[in-house]
N, C-alpha and C. Protein backbone atom coordinates (compact mmCIF):
# COMPACT_ATOMS: atom_id res chain seq x y z
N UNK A 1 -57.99 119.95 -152.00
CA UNK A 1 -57.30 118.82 -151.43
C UNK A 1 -56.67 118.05 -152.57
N UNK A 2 -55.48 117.79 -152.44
CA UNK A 2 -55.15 116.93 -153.26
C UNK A 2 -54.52 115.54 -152.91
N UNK A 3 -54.41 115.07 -154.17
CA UNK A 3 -54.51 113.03 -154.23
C UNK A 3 -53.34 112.95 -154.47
N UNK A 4 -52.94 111.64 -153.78
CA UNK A 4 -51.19 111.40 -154.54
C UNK A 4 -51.56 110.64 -155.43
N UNK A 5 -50.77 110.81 -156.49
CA UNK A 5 -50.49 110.07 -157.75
C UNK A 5 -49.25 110.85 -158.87
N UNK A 6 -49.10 110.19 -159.86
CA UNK A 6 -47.95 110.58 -160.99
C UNK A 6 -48.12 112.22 -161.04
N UNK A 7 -48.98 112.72 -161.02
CA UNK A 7 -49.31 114.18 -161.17
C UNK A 7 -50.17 115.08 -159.97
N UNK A 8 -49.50 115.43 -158.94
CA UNK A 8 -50.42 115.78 -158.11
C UNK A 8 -50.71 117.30 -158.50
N UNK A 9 -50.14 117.91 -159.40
CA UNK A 9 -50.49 118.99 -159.56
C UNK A 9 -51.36 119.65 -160.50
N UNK A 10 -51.75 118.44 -161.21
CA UNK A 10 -53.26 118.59 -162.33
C UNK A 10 -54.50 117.95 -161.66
N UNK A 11 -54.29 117.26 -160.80
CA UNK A 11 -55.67 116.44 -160.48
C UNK A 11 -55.74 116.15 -159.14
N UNK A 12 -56.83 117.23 -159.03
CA UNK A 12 -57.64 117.50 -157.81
C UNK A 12 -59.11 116.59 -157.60
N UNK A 13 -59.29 116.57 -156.67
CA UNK A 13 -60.64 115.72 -156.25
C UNK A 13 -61.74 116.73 -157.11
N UNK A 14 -61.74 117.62 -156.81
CA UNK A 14 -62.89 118.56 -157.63
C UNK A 14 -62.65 119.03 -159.27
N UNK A 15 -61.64 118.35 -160.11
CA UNK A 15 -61.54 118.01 -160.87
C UNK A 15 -62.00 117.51 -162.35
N UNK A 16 -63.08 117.23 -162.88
CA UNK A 16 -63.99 116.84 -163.48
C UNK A 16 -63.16 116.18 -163.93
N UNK A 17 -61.76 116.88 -165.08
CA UNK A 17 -61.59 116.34 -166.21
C UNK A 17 -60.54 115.28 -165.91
N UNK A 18 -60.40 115.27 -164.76
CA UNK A 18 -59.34 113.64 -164.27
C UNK A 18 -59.50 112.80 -164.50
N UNK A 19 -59.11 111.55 -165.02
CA UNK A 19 -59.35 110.49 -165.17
C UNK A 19 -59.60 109.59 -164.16
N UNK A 20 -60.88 108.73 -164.05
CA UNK A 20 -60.86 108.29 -163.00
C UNK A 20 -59.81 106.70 -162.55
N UNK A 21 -59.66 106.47 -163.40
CA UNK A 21 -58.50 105.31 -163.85
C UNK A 21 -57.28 106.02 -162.95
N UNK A 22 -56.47 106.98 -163.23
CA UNK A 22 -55.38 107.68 -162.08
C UNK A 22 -55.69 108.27 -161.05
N UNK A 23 -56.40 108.51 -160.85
CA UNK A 23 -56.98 109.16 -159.05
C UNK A 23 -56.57 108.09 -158.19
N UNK A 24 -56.00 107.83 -156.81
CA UNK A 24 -55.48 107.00 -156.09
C UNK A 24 -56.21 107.28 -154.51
N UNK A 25 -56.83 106.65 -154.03
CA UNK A 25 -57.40 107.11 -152.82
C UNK A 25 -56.19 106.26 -152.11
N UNK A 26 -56.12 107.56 -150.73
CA UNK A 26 -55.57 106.79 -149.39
C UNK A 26 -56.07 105.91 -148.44
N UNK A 27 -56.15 105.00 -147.99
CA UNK A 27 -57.12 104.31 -146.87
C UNK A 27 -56.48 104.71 -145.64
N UNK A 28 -56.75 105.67 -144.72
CA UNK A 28 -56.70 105.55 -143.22
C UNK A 28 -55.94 104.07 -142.27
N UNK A 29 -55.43 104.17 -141.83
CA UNK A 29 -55.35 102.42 -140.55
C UNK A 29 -55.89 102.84 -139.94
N UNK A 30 -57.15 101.77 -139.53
CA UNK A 30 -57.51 102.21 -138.47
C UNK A 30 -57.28 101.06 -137.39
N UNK A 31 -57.42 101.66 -135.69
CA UNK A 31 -57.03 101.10 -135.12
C UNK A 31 -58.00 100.22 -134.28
N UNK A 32 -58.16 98.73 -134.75
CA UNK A 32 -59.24 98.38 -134.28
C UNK A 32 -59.74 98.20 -132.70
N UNK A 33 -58.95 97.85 -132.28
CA UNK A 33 -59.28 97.45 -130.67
C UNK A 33 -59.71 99.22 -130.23
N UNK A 34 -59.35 100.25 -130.85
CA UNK A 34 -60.09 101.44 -130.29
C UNK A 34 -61.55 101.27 -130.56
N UNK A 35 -61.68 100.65 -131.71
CA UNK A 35 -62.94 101.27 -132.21
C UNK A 35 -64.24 100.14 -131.55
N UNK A 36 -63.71 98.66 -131.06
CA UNK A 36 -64.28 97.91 -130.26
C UNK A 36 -64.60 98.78 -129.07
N UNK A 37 -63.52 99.34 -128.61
CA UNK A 37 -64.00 99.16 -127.27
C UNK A 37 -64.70 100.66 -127.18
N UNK A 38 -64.47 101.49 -128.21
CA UNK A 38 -65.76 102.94 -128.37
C UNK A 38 -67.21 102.12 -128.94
N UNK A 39 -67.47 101.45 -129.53
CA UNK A 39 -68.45 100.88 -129.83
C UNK A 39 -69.09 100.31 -128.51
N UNK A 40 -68.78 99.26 -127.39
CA UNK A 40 -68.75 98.27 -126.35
C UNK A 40 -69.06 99.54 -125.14
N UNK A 41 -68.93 100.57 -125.45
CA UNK A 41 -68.59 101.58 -124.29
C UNK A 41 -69.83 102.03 -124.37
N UNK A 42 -70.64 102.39 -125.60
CA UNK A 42 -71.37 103.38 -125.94
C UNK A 42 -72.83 101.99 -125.89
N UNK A 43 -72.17 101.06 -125.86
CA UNK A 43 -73.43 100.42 -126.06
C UNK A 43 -73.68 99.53 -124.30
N UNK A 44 -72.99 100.14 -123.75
CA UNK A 44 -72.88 99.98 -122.20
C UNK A 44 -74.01 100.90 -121.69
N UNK A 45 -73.95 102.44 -122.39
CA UNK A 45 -74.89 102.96 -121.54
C UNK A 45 -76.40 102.90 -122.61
N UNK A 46 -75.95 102.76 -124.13
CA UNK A 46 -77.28 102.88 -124.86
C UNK A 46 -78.62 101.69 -124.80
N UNK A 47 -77.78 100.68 -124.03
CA UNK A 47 -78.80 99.32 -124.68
C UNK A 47 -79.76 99.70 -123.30
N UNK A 48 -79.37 99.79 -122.21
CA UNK A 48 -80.73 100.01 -121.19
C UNK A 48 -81.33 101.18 -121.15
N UNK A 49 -81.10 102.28 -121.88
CA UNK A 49 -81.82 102.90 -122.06
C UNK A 49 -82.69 103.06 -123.32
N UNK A 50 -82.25 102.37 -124.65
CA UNK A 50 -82.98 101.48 -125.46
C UNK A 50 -84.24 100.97 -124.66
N UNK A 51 -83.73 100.39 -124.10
CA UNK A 51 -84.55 98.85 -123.49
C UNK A 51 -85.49 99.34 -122.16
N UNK A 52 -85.39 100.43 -121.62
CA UNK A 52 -86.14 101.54 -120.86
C UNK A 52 -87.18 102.22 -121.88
N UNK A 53 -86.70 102.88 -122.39
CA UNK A 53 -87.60 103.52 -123.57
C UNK A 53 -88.22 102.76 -124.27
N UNK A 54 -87.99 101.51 -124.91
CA UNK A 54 -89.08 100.68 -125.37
C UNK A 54 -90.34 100.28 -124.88
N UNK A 55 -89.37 99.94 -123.40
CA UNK A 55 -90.35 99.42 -122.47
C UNK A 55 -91.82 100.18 -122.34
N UNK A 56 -91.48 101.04 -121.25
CA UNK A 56 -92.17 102.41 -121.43
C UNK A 56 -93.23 102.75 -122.75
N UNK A 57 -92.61 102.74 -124.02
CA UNK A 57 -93.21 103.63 -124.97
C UNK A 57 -94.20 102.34 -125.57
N UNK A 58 -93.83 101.36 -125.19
CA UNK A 58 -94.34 100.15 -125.97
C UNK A 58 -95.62 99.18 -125.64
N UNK A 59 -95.28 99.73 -124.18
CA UNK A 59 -96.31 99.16 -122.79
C UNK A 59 -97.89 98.94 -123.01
N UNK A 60 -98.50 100.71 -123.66
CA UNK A 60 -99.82 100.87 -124.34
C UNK A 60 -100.06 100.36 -125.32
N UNK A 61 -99.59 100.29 -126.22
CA UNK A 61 -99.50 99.12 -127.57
C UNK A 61 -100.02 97.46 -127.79
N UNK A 62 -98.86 97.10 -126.79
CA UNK A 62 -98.85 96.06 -126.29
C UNK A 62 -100.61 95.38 -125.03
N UNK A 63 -100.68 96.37 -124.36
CA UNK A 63 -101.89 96.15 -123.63
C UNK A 63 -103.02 96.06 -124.63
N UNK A 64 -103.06 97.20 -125.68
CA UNK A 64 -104.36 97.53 -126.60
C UNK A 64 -103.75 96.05 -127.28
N UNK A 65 -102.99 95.24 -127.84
CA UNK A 65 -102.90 94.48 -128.71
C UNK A 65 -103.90 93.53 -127.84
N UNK A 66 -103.06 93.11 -126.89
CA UNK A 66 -103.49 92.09 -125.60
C UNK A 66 -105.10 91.79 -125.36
N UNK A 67 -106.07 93.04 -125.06
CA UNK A 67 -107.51 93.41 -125.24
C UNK A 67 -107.90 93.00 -126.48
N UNK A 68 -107.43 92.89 -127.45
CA UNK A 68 -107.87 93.11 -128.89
C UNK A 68 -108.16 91.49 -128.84
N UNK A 69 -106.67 90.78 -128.92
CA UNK A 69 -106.54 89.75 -129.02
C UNK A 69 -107.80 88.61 -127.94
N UNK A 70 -107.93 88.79 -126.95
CA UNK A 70 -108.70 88.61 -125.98
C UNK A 70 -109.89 89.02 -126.06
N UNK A 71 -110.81 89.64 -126.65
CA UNK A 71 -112.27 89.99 -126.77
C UNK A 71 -111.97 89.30 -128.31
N UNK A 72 -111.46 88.60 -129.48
CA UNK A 72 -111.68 87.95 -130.61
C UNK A 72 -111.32 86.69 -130.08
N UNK A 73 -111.05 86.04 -128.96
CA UNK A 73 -111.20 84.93 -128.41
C UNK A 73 -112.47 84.74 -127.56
N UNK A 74 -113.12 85.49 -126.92
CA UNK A 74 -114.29 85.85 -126.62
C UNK A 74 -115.74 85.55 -127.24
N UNK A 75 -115.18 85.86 -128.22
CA UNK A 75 -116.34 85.56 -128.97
C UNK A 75 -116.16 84.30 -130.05
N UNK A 76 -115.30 83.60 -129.96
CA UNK A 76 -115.29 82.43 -130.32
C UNK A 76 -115.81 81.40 -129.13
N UNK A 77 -115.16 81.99 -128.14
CA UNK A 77 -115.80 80.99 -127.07
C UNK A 77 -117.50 81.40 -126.21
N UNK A 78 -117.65 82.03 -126.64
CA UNK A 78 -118.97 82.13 -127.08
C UNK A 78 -119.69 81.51 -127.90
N UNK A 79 -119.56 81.11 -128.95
CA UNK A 79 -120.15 80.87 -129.73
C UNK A 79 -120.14 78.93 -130.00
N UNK A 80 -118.84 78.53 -129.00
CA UNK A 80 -118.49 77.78 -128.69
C UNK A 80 -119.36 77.15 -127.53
N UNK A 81 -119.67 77.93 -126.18
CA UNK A 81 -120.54 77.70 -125.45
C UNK A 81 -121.93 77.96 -125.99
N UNK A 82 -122.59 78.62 -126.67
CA UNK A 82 -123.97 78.30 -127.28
C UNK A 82 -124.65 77.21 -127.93
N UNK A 83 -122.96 76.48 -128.81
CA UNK A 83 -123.61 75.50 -129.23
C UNK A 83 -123.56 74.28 -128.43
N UNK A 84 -122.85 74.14 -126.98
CA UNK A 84 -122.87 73.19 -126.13
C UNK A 84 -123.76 73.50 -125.26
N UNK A 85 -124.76 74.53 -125.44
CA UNK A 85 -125.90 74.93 -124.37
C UNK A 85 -126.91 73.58 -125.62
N UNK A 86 -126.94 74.42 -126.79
CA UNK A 86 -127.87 74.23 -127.39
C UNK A 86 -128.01 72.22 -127.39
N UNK A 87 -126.58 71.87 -127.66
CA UNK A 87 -127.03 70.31 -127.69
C UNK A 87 -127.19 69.83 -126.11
N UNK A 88 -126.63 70.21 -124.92
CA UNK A 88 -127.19 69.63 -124.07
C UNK A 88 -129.03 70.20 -124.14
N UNK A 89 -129.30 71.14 -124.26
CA UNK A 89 -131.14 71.35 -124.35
C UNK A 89 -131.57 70.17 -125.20
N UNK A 90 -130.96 69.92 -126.34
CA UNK A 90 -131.45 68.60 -127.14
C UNK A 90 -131.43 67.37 -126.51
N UNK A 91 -130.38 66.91 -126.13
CA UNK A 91 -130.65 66.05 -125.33
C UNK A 91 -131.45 66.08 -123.54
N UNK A 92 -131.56 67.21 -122.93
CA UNK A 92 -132.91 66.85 -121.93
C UNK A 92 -133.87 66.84 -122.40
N UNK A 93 -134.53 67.28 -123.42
CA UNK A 93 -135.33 66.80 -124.31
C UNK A 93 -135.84 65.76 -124.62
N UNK A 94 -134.75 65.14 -124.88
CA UNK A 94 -134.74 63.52 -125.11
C UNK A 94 -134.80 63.09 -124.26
N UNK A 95 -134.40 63.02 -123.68
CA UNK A 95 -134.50 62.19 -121.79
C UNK A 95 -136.07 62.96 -121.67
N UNK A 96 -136.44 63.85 -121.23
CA UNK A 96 -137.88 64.46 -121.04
C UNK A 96 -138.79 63.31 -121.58
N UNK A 97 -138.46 63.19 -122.99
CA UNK A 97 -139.71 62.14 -123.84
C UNK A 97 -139.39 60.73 -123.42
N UNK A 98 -138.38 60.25 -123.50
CA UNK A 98 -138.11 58.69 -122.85
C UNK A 98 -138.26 58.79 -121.46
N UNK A 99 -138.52 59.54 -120.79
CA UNK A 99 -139.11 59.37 -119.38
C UNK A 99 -141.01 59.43 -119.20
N UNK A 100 -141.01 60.46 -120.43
CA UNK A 100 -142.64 60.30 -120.31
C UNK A 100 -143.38 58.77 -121.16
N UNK A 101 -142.13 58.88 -122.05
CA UNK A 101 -142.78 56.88 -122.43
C UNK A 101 -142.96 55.92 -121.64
N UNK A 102 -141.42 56.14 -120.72
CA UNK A 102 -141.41 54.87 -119.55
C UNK A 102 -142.38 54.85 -118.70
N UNK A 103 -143.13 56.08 -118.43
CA UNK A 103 -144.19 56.13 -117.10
C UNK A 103 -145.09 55.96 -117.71
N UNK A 104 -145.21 56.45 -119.28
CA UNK A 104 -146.94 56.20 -119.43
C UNK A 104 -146.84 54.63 -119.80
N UNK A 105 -146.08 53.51 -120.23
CA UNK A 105 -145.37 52.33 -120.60
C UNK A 105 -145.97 51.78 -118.86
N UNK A 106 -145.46 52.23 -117.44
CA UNK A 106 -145.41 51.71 -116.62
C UNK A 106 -147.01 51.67 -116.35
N UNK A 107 -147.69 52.98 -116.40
CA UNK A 107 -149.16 52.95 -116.05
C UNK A 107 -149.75 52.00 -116.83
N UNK A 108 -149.92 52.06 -118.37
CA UNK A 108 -150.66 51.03 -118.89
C UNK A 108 -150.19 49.46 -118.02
N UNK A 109 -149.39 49.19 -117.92
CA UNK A 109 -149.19 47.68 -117.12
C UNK A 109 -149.89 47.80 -115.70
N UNK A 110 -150.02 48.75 -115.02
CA UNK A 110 -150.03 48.94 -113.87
C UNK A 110 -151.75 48.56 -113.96
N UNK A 111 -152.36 49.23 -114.83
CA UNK A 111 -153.84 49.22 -115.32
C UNK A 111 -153.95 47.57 -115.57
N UNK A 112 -153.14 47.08 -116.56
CA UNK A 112 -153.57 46.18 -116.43
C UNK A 112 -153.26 45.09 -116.08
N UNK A 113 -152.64 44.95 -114.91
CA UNK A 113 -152.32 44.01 -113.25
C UNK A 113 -153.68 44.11 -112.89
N UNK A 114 -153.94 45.27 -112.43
CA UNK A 114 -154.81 46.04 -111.61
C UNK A 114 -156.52 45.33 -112.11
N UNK A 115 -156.36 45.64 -113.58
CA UNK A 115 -157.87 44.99 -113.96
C UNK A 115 -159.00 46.74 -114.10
N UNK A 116 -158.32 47.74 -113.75
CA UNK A 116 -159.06 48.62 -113.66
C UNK A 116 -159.83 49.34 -115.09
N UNK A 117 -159.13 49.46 -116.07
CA UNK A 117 -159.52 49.79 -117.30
C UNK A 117 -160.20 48.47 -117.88
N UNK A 118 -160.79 49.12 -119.19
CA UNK A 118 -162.15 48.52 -119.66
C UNK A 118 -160.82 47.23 -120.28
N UNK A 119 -162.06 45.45 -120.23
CA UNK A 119 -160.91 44.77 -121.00
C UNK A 119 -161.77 44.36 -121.88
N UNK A 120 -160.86 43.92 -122.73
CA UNK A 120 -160.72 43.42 -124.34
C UNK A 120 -162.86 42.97 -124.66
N UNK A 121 -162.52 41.93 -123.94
CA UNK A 121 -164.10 41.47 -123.93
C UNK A 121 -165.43 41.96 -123.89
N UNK A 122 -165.52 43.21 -122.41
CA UNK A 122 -166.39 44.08 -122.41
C UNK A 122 -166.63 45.05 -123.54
N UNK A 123 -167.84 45.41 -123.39
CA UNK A 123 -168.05 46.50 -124.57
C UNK A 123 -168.69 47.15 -123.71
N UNK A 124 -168.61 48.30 -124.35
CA UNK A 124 -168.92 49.81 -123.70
C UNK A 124 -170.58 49.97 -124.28
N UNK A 125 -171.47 50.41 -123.11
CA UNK A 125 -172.52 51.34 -123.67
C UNK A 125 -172.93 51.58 -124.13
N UNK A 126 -173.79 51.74 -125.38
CA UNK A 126 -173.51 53.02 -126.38
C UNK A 126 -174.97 53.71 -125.83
């Protein structure tokens, strides 16, 4: 194939000893509104079937991510509900003991309204 320039009959593309300084490439015109609307044409039928095939191929992926993601939330909220088990147990606890103060608090008075237990004055037996 040969190049136009001052000498087309020494310097060929396959050439070695040409200088690359005189070699002259041609540029093509190209015609753009063809090449829009071959591009626009082709991407008429490629993008939904792109977008089919993703779908499809991507679906299992996507589910296993989904599971993954969802059992490592799992166990945060787990661990989340243990420790709101654990402080409500602390506090019935607490309520447990301030209820057994208040009643044994209420009996001693009750005893002594009542007069029934030993008082101050008496002495016991021996």
């Amino acid at each position: 194939m040969l190049l136009s320039g001052p000498r087309e009959d020494t310097m060929t593309r396959d050439d070695p000893a040409a200088p690359l300084s005189k070699t002259i490439m041609q540029i093509a015109p190209i015609d753009l509104t063809a090449l829009v609307a071959t591009i626009l044409g082709i991407s008429i039928v490629l993008v939904p079937v792109i977008g089919l095939t993703a779908r499809f191929a991507l679906a299992p992926t996507v589910e296993a991510l989904s599971r993954f993601f969802d059992h490592k939330g799992l166990g945060e909220t787990v661990q989340v509900m243990e420790r709101r088990i654990m402080l409500q147990e602390q506090q019935i606890e607490l309520l447990e003991s301030s209820i057994k103060r208040l009643t044994d608090a209420s009996n001693f008075h009750q005893q002594l309204e009542s007069g029934d237990g030993p008082s101050a004055g008496e002495e016991t037996p021996s």
